[in-house]
Protein backbone atom coordinates (compact mmCIF):
# COMPACT_ATOMS: atom_id res chain seq x y z
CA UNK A 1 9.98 15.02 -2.47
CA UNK A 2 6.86 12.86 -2.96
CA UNK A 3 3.85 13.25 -0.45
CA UNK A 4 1.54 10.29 -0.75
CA UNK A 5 -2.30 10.20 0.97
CA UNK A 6 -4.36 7.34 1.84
CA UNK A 7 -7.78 6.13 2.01
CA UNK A 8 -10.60 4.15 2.03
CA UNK A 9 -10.15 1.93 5.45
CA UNK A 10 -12.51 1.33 7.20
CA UNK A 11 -14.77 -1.56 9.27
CA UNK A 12 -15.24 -4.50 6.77
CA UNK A 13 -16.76 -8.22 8.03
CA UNK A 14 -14.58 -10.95 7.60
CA UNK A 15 -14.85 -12.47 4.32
CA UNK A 16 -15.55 -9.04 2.56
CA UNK A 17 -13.46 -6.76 0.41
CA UNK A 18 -12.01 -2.75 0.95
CA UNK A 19 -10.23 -0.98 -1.86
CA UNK A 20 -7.30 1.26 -0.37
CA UNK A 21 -6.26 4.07 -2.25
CA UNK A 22 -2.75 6.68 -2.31
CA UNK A 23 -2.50 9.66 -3.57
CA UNK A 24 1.10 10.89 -4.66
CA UNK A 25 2.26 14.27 -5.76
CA UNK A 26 5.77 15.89 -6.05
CA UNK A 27 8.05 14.27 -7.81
CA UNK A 28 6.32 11.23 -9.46
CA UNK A 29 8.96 10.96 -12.05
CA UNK A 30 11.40 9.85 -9.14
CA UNK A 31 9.23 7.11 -8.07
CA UNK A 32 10.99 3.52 -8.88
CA UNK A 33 8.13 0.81 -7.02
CA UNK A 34 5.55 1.74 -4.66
CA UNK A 35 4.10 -0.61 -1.82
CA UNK A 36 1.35 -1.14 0.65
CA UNK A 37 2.88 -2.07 4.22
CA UNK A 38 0.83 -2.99 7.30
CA UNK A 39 1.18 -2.59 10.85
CA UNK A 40 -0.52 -3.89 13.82
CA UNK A 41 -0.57 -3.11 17.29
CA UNK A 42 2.87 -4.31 19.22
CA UNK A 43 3.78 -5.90 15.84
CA UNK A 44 6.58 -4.95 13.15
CA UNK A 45 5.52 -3.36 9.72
CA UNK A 46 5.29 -6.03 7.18
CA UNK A 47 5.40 -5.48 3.69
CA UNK A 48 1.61 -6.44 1.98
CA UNK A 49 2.63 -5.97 -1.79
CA UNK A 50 4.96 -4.07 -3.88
CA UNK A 51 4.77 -3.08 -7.55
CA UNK A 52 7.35 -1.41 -9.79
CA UNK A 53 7.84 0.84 -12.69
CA UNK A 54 7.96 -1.70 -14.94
CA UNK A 55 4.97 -3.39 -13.62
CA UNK A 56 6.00 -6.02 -11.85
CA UNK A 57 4.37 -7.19 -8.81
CA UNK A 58 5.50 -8.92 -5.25
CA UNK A 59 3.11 -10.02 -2.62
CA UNK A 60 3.07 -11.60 0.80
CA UNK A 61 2.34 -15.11 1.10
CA UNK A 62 -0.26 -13.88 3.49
CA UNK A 63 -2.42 -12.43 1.13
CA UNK A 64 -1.63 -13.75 -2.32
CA UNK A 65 -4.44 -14.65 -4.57
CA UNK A 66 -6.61 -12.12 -1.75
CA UNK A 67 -5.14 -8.64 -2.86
CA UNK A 68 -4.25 -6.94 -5.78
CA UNK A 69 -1.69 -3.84 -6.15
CA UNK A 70 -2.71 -1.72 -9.11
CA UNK A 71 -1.84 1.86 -10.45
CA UNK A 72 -3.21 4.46 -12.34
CA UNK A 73 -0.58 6.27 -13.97
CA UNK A 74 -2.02 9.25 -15.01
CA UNK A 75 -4.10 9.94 -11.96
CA UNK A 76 -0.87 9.50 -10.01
CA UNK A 77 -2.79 6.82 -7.95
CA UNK A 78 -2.46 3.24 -6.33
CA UNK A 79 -4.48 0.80 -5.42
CA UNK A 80 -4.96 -1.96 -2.89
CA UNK A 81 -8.09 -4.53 -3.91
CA UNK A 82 -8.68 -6.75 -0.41
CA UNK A 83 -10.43 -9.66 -1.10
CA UNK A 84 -11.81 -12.47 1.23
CA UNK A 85 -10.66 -10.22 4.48
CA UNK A 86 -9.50 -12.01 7.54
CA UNK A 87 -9.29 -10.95 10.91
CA UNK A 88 -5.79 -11.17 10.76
CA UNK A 89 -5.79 -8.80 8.05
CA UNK A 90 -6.49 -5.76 10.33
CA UNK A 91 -3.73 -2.99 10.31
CA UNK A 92 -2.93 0.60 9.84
CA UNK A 93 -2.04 0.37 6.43
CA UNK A 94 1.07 2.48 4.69
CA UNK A 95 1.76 3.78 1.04
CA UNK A 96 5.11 3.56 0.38
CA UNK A 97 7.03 4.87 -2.42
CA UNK A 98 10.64 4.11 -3.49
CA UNK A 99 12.46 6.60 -5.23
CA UNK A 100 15.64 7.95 -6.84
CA UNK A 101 17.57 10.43 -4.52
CA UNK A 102 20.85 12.22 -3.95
CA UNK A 103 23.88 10.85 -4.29
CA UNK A 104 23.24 7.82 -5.58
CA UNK A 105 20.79 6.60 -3.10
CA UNK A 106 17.24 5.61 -2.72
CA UNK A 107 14.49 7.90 -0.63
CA UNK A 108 11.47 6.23 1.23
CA UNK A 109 8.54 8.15 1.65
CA UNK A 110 5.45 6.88 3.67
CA UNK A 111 1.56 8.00 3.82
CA UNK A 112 -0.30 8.92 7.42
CA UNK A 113 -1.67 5.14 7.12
CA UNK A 114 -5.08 4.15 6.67
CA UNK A 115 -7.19 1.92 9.92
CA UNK A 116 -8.59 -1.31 8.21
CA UNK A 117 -10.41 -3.57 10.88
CA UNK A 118 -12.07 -6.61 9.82
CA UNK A 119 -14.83 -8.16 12.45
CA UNK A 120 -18.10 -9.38 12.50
């Protein structure tokens, strides 16, 4: 099992930046890619950016050359670096971590989401 907490949303004005942060314990070592997904009122979740064990990192068009995923390994943490935040931007934002379970398969686990509202 892998729990994962987030933080840091908040109010921001358009234009400015927000760090999110996660939090995972339990099984790290299970962990394959972790993710930051969004969701807006009456809208789907959308994935924001992914990055996997080996490093490698996926973003939405969206937001690309605006956010940044980043980890810190042994603080069992990841990040999400907004940049030049747009209304459009605002969301409950979701850790998400892919990992190895039973059976062959893959688990999903998902943090309580984090508000991020950009407005002036």
């Amino acid at each position: 099992q892998v729990q994962l907490v987030e933080s840091g949303g908040g109010l921001v004005q358009p234009g400015g930046s927000l760090r999110l942060s996660c939090a995972a314990s339990g099984s790290i070592s299970s962990i394959k890619s972790m993710g930051w997904y969004r969701q807006a009122p009456g809208k789907e979740r959308e994935l924001v950016a992914t990055i996997t064990s080996g490093g490698s990192t996926n973003y939405a068009d969206s937001v690309k050359g605006r956010f940044t995923i980043s980890t810190n390994n042994a603080k069992n943490m990841v990040y999400l670096q907004m940049n030049s935040l747009k209304a459009e931007d605002t969301a409950v934002y979701y850790c998400n971590a892919n990992a190895y379970g039973s059976n062959w398969s893959d688990d999903n686990y998902w943090g309580q989401g984090t508000q991020v509202t950009v407005s002036s």
